[in-house]
Protein backbone atom coordinates (compact mmCIF):
# COMPACT_ATOMS: atom_id res chain seq x y z
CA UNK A 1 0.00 0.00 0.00
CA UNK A 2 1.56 3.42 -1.01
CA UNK A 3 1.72 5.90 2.05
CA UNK A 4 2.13 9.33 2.02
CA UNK A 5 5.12 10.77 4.30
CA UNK A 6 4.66 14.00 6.21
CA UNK A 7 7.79 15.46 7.20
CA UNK A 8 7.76 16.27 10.95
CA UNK A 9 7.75 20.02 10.60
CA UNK A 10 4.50 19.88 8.36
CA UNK A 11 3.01 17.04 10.75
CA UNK A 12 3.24 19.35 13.59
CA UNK A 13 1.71 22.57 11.64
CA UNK A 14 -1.25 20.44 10.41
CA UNK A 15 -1.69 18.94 14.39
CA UNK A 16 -1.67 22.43 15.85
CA UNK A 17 -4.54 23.44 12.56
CA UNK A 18 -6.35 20.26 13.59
CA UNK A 19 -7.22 21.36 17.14
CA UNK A 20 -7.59 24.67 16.27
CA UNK A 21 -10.73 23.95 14.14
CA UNK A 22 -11.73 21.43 16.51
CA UNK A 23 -11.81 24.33 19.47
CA UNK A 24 -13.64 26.49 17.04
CA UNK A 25 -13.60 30.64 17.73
CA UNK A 26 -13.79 31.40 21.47
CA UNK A 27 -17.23 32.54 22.53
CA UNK A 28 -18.55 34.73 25.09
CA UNK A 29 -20.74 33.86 28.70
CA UNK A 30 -23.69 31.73 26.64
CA UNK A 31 -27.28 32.86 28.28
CA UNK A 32 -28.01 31.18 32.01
CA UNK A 33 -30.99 30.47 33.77
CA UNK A 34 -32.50 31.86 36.90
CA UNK A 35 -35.44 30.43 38.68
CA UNK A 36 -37.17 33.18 41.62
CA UNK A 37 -40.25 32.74 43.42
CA UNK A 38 -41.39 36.60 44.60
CA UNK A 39 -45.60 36.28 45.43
CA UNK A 40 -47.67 37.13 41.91
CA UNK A 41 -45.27 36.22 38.73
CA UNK A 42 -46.83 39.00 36.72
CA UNK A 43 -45.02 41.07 38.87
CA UNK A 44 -41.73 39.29 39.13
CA UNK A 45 -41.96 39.08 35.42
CA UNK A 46 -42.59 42.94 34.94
CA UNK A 47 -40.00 43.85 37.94
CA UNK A 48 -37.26 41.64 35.85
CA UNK A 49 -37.96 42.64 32.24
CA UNK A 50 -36.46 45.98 33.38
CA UNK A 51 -33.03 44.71 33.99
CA UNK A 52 -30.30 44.92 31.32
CA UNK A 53 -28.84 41.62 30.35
CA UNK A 54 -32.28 39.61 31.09
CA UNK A 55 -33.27 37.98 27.76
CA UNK A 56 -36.23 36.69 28.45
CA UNK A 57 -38.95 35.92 31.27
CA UNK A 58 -41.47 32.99 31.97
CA UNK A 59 -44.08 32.78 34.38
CA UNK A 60 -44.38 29.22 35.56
CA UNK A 61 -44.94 26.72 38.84
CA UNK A 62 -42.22 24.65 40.48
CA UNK A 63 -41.19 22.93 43.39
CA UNK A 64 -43.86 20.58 44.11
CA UNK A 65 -44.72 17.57 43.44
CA UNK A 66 -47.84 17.72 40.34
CA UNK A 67 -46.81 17.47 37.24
CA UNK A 68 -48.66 19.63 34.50
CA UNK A 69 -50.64 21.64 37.32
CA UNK A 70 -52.93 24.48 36.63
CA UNK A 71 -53.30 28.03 38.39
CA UNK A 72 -56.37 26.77 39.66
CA UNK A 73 -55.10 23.78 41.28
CA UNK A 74 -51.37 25.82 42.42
CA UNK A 75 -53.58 28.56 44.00
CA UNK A 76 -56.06 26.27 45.30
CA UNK A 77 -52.90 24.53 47.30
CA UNK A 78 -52.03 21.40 48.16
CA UNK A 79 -49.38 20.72 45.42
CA UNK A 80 -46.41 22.23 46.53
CA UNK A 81 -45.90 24.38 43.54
CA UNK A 82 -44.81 28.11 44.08
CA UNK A 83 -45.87 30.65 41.36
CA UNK A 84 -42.08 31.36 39.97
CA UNK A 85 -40.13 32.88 36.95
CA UNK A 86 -37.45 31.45 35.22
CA UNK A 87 -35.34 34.15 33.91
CA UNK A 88 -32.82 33.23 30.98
CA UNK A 89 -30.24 36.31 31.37
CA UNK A 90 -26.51 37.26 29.59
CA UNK A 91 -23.40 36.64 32.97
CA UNK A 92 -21.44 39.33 30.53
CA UNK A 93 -24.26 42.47 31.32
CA UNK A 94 -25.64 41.22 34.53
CA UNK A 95 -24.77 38.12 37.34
CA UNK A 96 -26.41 36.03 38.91
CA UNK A 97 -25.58 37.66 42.27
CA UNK A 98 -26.75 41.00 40.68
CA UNK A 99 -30.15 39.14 39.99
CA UNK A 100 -30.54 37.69 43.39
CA UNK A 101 -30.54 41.22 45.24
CA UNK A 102 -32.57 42.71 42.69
CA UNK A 103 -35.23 39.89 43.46
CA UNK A 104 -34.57 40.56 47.62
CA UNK A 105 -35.42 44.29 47.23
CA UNK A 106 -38.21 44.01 44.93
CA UNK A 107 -40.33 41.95 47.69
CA UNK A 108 -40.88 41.05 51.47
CA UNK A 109 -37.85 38.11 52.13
CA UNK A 110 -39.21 38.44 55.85
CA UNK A 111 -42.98 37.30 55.34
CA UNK A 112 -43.49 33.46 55.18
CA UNK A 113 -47.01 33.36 54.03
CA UNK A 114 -47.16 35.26 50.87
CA UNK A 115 -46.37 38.15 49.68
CA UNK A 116 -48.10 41.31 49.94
CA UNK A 117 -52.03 41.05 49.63
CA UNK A 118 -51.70 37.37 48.33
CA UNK A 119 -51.37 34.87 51.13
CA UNK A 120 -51.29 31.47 51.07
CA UNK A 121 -48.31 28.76 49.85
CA UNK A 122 -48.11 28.73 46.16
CA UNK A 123 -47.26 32.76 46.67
CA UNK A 124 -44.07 32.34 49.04
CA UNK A 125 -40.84 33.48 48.15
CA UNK A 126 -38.04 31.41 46.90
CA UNK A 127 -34.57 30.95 45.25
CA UNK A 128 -34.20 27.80 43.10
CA UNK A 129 -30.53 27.00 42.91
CA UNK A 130 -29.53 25.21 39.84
CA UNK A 131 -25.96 24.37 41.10
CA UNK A 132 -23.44 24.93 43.65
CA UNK A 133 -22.34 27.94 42.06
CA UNK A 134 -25.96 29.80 42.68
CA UNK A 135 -26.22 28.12 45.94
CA UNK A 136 -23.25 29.97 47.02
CA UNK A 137 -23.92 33.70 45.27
CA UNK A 138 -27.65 33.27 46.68
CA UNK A 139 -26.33 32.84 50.10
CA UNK A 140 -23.71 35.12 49.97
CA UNK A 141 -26.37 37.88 48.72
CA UNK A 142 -28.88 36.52 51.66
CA UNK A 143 -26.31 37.70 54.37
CA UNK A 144 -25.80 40.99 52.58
CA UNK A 145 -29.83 41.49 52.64
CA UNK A 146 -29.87 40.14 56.00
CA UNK A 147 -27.16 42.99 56.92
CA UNK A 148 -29.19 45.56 55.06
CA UNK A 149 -32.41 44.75 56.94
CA UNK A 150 -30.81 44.02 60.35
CA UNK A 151 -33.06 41.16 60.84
CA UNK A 152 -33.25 37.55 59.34
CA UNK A 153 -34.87 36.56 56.06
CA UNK A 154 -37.20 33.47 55.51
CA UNK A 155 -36.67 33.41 51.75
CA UNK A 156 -35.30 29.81 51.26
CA UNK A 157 -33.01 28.72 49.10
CA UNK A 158 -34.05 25.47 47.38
CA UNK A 159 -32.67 22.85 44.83
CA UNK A 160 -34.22 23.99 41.18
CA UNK A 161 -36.47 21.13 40.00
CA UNK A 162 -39.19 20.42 37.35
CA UNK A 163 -40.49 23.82 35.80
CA UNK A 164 -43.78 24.26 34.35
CA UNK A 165 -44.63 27.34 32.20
CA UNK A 166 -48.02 28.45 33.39
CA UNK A 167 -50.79 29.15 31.09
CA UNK A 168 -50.42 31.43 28.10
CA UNK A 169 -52.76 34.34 29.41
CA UNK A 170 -50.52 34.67 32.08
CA UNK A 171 -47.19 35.22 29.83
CA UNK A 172 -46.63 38.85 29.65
CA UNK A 173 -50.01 39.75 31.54
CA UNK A 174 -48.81 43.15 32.58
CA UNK A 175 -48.39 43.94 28.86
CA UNK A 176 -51.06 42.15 27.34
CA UNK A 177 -53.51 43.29 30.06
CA UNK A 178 -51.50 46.72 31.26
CA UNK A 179 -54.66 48.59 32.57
CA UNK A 180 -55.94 45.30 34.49
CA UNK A 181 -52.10 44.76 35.87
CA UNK A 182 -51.73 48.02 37.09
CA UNK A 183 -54.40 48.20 38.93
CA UNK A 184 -53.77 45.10 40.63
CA UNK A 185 -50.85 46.19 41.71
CA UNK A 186 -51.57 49.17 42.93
CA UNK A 187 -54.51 48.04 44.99
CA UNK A 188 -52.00 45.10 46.20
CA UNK A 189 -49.42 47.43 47.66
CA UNK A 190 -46.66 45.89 46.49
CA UNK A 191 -44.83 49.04 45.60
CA UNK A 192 -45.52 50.89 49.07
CA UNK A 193 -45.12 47.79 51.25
CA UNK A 194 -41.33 47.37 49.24
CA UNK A 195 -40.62 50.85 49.41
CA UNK A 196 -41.52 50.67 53.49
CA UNK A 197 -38.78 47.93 54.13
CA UNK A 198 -36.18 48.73 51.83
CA UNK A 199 -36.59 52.65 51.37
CA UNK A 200 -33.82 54.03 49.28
CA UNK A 201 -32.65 50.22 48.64
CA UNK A 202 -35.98 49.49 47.07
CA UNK A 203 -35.56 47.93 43.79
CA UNK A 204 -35.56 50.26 40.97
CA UNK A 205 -33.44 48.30 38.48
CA UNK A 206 -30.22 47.56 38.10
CA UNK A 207 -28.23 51.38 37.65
CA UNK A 208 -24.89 50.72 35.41
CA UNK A 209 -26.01 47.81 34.02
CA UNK A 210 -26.55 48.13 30.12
């Protein structure tokens, strides 16, 4: 069988060209996923569309234990679920750290039965850790809140699990149904009740971030 020779100089180049398309060009942070549990998600949603570097938003239920579940039957309780958003954001224009104190400020981490004028389980805060990486930024952002507050927070910090996106109507309500939204939150308090515990520290976006 005839063989072709490649002289060790050229076998070298042709190794080093080799790997180089194998690498392909180096490519910047790809888009990661936050999951946040803050009370209503039309509000979590609308609060987190405002940050730079969030690419997109979904309204959803997780951390229980029925698969497929409906608002009905997550409000109704008894499954476990929390109403949460999963937030797919850009690490180059905002962390996950930056997220996780945006999401502290923007709601009541001291009230363990709801949030604002909607009690009950499925409206409880939480942080749903995806690895050890957010485990540690989430707690490390928890003491800083706890600092800022000068009292302990009840927020927990839980192991992400099955998502479920919730219903279409509820995508994007505070766009689709502004008027409706507004009012609703508004007549909620959110806004007030934030701006009562946090003051100046109240969440108001993220300033620097573009």
């Amino acid at each position: 069988m005839f063989r072709f020779l490649i002289p060790p100089g050229l076998r070298a180049l042709v190794l080093i060209l080799a790997l180089t398309a194998t690498a392909g060009p180096a490519r910047a942070g790809e888009p990661q996923t936050a999951i946040f549990a803050g009370g209503c998600f039309w509000c979590v949603e609308s609060d987190f569309d405002r940050i730079p570097g969030v690419l997109e938003t979904v309204s959803g239920y997780t951390g229980g234990t029925l698969a497929d579940p409906s608002y009905e039957q997550v409000t109704g309780g008894g499954t476990g679920h929390y109403e949460a958003v999963r937030i797919r954001f850009d690490p180059d224009r905002v962390s996950y750290a930056d997220l996780v104190a945006a999401l502290f400020r923007s709601i009541d981490p001291t009230d363990a039965g709801g949030q604002f004028c909607d009690r009950g389980p499925s409206y409880r805060s939480a942080i749903f850790v995806r690895d050890a990486t957010q485990r540690t930024a989430a707690a490390a952002e928890m003491k800083k809140a706890e600092t800022a507050l000068g009292r302990a927070l009840v927020t927990p910090i839980l192991e992400a699990g099955v998502f479920y996106p919730a219903e279409d109507y509820h995508q994007d309500f505070y766009k689709k149904s502004a008027n409706r939204y507004r009012f609703y939150r508004w007549s909620c308090g959110r806004d007030r009740q934030v701006k009562r515990i946090w003051g100046a520290d109240a969440f108001q976006g993220i300033p620097g971030k573009r």
